[in-house]
PDB file of N, CA and C in Angstrom:
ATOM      1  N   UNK A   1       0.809  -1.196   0.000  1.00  0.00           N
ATOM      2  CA  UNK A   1       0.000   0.000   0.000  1.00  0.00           C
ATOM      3  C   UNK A   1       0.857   1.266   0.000  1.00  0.00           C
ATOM      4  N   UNK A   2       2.263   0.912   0.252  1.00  0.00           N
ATOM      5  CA  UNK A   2       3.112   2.216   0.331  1.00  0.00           C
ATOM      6  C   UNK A   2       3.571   2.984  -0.832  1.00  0.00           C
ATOM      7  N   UNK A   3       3.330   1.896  -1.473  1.00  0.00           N
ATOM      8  CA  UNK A   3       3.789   1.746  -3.478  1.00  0.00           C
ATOM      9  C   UNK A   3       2.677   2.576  -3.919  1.00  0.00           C
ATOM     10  N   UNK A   4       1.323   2.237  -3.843  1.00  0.00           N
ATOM     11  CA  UNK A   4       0.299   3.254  -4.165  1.00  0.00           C
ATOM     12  C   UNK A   4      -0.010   4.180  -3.795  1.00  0.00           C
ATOM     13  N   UNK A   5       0.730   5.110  -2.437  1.00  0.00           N
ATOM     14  CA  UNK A   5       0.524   6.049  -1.965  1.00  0.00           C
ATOM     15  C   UNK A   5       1.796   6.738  -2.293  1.00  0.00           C
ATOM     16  N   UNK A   6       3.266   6.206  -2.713  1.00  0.00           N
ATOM     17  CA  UNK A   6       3.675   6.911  -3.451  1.00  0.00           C
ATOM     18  C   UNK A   6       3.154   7.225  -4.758  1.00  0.00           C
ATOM     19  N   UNK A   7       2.564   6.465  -5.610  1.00  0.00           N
ATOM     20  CA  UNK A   7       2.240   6.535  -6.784  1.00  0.00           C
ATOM     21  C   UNK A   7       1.243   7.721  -6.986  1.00  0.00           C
ATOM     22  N   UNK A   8      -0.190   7.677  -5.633  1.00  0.00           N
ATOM     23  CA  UNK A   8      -0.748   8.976  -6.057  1.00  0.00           C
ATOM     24  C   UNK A   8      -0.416  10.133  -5.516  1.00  0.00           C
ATOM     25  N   UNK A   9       0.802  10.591  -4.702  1.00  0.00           N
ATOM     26  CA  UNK A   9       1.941  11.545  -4.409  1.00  0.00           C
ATOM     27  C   UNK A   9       2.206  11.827  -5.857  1.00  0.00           C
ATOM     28  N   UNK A  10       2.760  11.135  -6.847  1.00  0.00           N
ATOM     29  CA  UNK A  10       3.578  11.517  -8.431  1.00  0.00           C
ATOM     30  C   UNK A  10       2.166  11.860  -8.742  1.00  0.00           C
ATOM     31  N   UNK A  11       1.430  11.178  -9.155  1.00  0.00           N
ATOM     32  CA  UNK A  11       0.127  11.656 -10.053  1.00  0.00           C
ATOM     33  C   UNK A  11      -0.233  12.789  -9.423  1.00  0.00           C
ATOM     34  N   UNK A  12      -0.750  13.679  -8.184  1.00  0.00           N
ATOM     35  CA  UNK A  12      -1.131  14.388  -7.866  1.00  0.00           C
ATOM     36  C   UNK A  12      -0.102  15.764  -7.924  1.00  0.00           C
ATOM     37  N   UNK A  13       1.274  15.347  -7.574  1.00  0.00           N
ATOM     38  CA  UNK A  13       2.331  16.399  -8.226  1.00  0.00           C
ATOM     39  C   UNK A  13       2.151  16.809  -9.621  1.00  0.00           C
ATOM     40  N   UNK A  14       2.298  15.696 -10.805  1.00  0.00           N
ATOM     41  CA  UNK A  14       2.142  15.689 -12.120  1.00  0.00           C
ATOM     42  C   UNK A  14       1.323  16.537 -12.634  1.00  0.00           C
ATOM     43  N   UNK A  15       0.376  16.399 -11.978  1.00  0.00           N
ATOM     44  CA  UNK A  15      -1.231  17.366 -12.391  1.00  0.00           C
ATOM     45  C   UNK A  15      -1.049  18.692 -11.144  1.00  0.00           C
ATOM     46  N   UNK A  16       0.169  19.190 -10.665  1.00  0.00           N
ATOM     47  CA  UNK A  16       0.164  20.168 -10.046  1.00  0.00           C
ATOM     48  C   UNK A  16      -0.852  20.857  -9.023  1.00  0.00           C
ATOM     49  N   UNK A  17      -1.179  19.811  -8.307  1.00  0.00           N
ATOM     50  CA  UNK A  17      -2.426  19.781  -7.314  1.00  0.00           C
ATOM     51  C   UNK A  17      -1.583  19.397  -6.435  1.00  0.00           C
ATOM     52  N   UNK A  18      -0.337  19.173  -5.892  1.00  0.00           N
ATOM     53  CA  UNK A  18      -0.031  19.402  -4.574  1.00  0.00           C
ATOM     54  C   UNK A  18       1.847  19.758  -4.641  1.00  0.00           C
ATOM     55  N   UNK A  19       2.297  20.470  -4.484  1.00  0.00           N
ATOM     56  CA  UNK A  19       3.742  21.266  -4.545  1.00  0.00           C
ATOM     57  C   UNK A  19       5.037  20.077  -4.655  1.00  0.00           C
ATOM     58  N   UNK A  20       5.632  20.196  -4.998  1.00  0.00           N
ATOM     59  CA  UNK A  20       6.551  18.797  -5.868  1.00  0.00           C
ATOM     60  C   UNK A  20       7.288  18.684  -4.581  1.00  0.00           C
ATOM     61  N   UNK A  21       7.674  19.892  -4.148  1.00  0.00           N
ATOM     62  CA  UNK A  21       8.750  19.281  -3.006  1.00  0.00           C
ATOM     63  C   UNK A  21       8.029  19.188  -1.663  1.00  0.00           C
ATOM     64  N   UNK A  22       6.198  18.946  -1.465  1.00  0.00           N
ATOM     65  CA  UNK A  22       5.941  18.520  -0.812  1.00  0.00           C
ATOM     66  C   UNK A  22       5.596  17.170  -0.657  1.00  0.00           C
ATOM     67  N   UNK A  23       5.275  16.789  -2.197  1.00  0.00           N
ATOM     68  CA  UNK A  23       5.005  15.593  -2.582  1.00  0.00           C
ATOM     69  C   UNK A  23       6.553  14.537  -2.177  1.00  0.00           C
ATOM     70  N   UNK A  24       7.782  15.405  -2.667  1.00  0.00           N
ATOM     71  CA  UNK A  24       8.686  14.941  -2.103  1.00  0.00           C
ATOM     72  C   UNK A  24       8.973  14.683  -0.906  1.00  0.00           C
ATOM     73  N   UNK A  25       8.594  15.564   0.027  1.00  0.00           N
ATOM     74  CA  UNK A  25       8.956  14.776   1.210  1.00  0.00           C
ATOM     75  C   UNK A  25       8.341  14.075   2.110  1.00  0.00           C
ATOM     76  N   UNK A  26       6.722  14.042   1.255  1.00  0.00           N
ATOM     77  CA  UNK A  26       6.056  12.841   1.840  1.00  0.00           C
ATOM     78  C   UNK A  26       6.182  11.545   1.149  1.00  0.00           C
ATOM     79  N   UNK A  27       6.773  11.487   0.098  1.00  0.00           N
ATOM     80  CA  UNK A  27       7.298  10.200  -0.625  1.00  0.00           C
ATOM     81  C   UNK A  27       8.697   9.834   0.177  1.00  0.00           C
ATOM     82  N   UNK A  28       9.600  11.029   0.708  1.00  0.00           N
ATOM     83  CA  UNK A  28      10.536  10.508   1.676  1.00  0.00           C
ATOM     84  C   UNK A  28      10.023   9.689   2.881  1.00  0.00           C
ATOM     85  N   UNK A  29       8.750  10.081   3.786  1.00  0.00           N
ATOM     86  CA  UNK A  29       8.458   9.496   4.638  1.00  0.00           C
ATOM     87  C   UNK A  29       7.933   8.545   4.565  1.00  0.00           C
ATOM     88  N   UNK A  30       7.157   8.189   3.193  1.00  0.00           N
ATOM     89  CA  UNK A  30       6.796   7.137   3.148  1.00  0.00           C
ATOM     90  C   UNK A  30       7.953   5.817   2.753  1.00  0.00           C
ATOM     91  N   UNK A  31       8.953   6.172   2.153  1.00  0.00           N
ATOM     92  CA  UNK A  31       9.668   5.536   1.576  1.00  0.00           C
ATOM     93  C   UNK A  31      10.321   4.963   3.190  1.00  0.00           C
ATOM     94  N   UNK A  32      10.759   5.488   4.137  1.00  0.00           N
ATOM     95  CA  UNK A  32      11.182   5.264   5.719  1.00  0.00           C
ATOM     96  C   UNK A  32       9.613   4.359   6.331  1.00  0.00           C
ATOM     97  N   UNK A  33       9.113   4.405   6.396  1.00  0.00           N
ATOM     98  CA  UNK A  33       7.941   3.652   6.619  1.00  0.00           C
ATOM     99  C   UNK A  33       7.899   2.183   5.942  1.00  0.00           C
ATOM    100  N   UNK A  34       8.051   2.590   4.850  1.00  0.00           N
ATOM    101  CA  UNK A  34       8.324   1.185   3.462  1.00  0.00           C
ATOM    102  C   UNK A  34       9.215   0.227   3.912  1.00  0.00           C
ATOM    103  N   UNK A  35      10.457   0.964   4.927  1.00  0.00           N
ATOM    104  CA  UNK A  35      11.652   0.469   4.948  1.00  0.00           C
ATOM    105  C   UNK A  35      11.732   0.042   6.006  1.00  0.00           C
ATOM    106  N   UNK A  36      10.903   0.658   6.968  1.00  0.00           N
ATOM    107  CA  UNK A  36      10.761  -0.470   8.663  1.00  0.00           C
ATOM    108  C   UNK A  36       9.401  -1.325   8.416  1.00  0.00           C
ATOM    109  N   UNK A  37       9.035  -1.319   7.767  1.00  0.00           N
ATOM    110  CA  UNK A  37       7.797  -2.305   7.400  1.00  0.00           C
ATOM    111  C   UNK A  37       8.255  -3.655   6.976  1.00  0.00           C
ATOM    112  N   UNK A  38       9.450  -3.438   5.983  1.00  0.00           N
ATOM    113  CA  UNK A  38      10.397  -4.418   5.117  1.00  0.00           C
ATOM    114  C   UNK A  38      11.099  -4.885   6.433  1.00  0.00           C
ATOM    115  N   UNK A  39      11.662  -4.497   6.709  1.00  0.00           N
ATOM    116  CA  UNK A  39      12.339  -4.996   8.277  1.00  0.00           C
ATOM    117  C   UNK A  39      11.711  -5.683   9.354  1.00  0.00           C
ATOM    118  N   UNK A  40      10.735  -5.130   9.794  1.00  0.00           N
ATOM    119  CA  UNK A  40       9.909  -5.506  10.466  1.00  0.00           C
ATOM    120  C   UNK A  40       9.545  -7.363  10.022  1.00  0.00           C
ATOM    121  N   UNK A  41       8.920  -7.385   8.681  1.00  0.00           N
ATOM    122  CA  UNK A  41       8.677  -8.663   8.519  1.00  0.00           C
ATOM    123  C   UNK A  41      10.019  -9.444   8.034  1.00  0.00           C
ATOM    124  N   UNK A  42      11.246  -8.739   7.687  1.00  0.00           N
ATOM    125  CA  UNK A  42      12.105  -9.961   7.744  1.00  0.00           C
ATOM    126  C   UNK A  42      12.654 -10.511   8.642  1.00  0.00           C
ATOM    127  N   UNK A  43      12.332  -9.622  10.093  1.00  0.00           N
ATOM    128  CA  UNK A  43      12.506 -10.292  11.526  1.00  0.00           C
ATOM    129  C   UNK A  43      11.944 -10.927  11.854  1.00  0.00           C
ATOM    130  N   UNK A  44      10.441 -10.740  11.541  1.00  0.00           N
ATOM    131  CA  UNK A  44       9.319 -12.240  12.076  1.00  0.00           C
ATOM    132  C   UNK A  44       9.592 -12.929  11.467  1.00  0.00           C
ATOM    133  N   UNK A  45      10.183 -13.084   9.562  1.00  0.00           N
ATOM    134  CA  UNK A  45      10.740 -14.513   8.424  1.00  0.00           C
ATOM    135  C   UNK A  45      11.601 -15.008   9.613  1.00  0.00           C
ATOM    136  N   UNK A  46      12.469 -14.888   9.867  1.00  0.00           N
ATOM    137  CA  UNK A  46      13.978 -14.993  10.168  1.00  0.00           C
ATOM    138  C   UNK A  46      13.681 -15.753  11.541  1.00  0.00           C
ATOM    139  N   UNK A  47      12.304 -14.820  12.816  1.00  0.00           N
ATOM    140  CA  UNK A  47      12.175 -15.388  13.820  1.00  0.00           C
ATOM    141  C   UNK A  47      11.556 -17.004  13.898  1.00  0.00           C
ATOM    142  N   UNK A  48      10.392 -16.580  12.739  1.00  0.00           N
ATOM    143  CA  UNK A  48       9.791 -18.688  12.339  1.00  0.00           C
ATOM    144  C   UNK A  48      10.557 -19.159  12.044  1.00  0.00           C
ATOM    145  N   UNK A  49      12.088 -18.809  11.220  1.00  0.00           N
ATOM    146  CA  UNK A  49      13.104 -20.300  10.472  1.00  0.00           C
ATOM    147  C   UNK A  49      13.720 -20.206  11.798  1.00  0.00           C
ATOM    148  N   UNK A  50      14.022 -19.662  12.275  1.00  0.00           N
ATOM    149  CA  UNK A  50      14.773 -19.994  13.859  1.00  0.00           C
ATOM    150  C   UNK A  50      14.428 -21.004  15.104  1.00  0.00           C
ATOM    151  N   UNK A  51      12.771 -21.068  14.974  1.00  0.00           N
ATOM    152  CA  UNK A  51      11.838 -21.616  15.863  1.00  0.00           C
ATOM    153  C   UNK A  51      11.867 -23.167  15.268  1.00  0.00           C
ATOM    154  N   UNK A  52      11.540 -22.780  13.739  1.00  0.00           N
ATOM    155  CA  UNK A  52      11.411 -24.423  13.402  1.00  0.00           C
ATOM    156  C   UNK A  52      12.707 -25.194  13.072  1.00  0.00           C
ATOM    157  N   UNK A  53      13.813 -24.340  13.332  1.00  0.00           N
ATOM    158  CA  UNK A  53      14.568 -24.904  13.246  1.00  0.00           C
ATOM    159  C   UNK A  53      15.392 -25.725  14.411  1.00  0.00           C
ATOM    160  N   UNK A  54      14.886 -24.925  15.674  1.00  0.00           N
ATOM    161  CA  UNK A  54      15.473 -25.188  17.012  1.00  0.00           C
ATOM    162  C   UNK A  54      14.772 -26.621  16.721  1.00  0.00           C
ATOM    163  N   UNK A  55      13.344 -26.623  16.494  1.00  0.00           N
ATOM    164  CA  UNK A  55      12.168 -27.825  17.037  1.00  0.00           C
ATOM    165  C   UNK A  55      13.049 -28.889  16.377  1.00  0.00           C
ATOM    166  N   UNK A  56      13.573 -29.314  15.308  1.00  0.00           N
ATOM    167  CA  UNK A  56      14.030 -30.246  14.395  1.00  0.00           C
ATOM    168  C   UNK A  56      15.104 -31.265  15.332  1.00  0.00           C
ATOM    169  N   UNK A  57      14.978 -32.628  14.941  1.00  0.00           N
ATOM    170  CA  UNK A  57      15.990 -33.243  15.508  1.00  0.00           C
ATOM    171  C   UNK A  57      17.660 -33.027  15.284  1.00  0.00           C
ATOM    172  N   UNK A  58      18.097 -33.335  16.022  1.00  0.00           N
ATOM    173  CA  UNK A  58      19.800 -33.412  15.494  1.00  0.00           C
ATOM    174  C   UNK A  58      19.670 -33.847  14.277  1.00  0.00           C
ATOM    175  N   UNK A  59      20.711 -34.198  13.473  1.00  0.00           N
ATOM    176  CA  UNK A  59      20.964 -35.239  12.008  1.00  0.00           C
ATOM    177  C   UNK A  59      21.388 -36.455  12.864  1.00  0.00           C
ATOM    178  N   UNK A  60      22.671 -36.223  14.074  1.00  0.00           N
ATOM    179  CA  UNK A  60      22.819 -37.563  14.530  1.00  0.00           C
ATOM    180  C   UNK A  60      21.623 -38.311  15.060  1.00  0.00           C
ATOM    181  N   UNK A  61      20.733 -38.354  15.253  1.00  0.00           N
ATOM    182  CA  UNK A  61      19.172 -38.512  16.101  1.00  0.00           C
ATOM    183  C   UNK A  61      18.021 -38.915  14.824  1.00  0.00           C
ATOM    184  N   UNK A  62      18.666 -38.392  13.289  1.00  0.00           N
ATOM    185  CA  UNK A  62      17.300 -39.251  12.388  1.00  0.00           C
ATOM    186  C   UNK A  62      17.902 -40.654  11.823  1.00  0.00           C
ATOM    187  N   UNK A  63      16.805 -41.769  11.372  1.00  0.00           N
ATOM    188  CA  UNK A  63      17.343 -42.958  11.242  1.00  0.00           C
ATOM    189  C   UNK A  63      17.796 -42.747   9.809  1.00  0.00           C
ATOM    190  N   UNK A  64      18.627 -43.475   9.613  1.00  0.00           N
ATOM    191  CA  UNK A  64      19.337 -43.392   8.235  1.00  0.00           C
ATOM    192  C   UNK A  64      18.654 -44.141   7.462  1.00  0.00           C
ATOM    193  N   UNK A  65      18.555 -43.634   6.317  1.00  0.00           N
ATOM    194  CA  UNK A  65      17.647 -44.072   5.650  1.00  0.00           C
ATOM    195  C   UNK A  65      18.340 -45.267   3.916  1.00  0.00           C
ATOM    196  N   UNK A  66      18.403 -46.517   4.483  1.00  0.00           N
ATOM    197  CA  UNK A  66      19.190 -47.476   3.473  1.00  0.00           C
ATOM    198  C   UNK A  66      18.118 -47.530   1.991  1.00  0.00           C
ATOM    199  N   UNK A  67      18.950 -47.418   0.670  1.00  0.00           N
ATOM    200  CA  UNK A  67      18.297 -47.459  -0.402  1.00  0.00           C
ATOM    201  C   UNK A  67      18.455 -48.838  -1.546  1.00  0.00           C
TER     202      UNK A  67
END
Protein backbone atom coordinates (compact mmCIF):
# COMPACT_ATOMS: atom_id res chain seq x y z
CA UNK A 1 0.00 0.00 0.00
CA UNK A 2 3.11 2.22 0.33
CA UNK A 3 3.79 1.75 -3.48
CA UNK A 4 0.30 3.25 -4.16
CA UNK A 5 0.52 6.05 -1.97
CA UNK A 6 3.68 6.91 -3.45
CA UNK A 7 2.24 6.54 -6.78
CA UNK A 8 -0.75 8.98 -6.06
CA UNK A 9 1.94 11.55 -4.41
CA UNK A 10 3.58 11.52 -8.43
CA UNK A 11 0.13 11.66 -10.05
CA UNK A 12 -1.13 14.39 -7.87
CA UNK A 13 2.33 16.40 -8.23
CA UNK A 14 2.14 15.69 -12.12
CA UNK A 15 -1.23 17.37 -12.39
CA UNK A 16 0.16 20.17 -10.05
CA UNK A 17 -2.43 19.78 -7.31
CA UNK A 18 -0.03 19.40 -4.57
CA UNK A 19 3.74 21.27 -4.55
CA UNK A 20 6.55 18.80 -5.87
CA UNK A 21 8.75 19.28 -3.01
CA UNK A 22 5.94 18.52 -0.81
CA UNK A 23 5.00 15.59 -2.58
CA UNK A 24 8.69 14.94 -2.10
CA UNK A 25 8.96 14.78 1.21
CA UNK A 26 6.06 12.84 1.84
CA UNK A 27 7.30 10.20 -0.63
CA UNK A 28 10.54 10.51 1.68
CA UNK A 29 8.46 9.50 4.64
CA UNK A 30 6.80 7.14 3.15
CA UNK A 31 9.67 5.54 1.58
CA UNK A 32 11.18 5.26 5.72
CA UNK A 33 7.94 3.65 6.62
CA UNK A 34 8.32 1.19 3.46
CA UNK A 35 11.65 0.47 4.95
CA UNK A 36 10.76 -0.47 8.66
CA UNK A 37 7.80 -2.30 7.40
CA UNK A 38 10.40 -4.42 5.12
CA UNK A 39 12.34 -5.00 8.28
CA UNK A 40 9.91 -5.51 10.47
CA UNK A 41 8.68 -8.66 8.52
CA UNK A 42 12.11 -9.96 7.74
CA UNK A 43 12.51 -10.29 11.53
CA UNK A 44 9.32 -12.24 12.08
CA UNK A 45 10.74 -14.51 8.42
CA UNK A 46 13.98 -14.99 10.17
CA UNK A 47 12.17 -15.39 13.82
CA UNK A 48 9.79 -18.69 12.34
CA UNK A 49 13.10 -20.30 10.47
CA UNK A 50 14.77 -19.99 13.86
CA UNK A 51 11.84 -21.62 15.86
CA UNK A 52 11.41 -24.42 13.40
CA UNK A 53 14.57 -24.90 13.25
CA UNK A 54 15.47 -25.19 17.01
CA UNK A 55 12.17 -27.82 17.04
CA UNK A 56 14.03 -30.25 14.39
CA UNK A 57 15.99 -33.24 15.51
CA UNK A 58 19.80 -33.41 15.49
CA UNK A 59 20.96 -35.24 12.01
CA UNK A 60 22.82 -37.56 14.53
CA UNK A 61 19.17 -38.51 16.10
CA UNK A 62 17.30 -39.25 12.39
CA UNK A 63 17.34 -42.96 11.24
CA UNK A 64 19.34 -43.39 8.23
CA UNK A 65 17.65 -44.07 5.65
CA UNK A 66 19.19 -47.48 3.47
CA UNK A 67 18.30 -47.46 -0.40
Amino acid sequence: MVGVEIGRLYRLARRGEIDTLVAFRLAQILLGLKACLESSEFERRVAELEAAVAHREPEHFRPKVVA
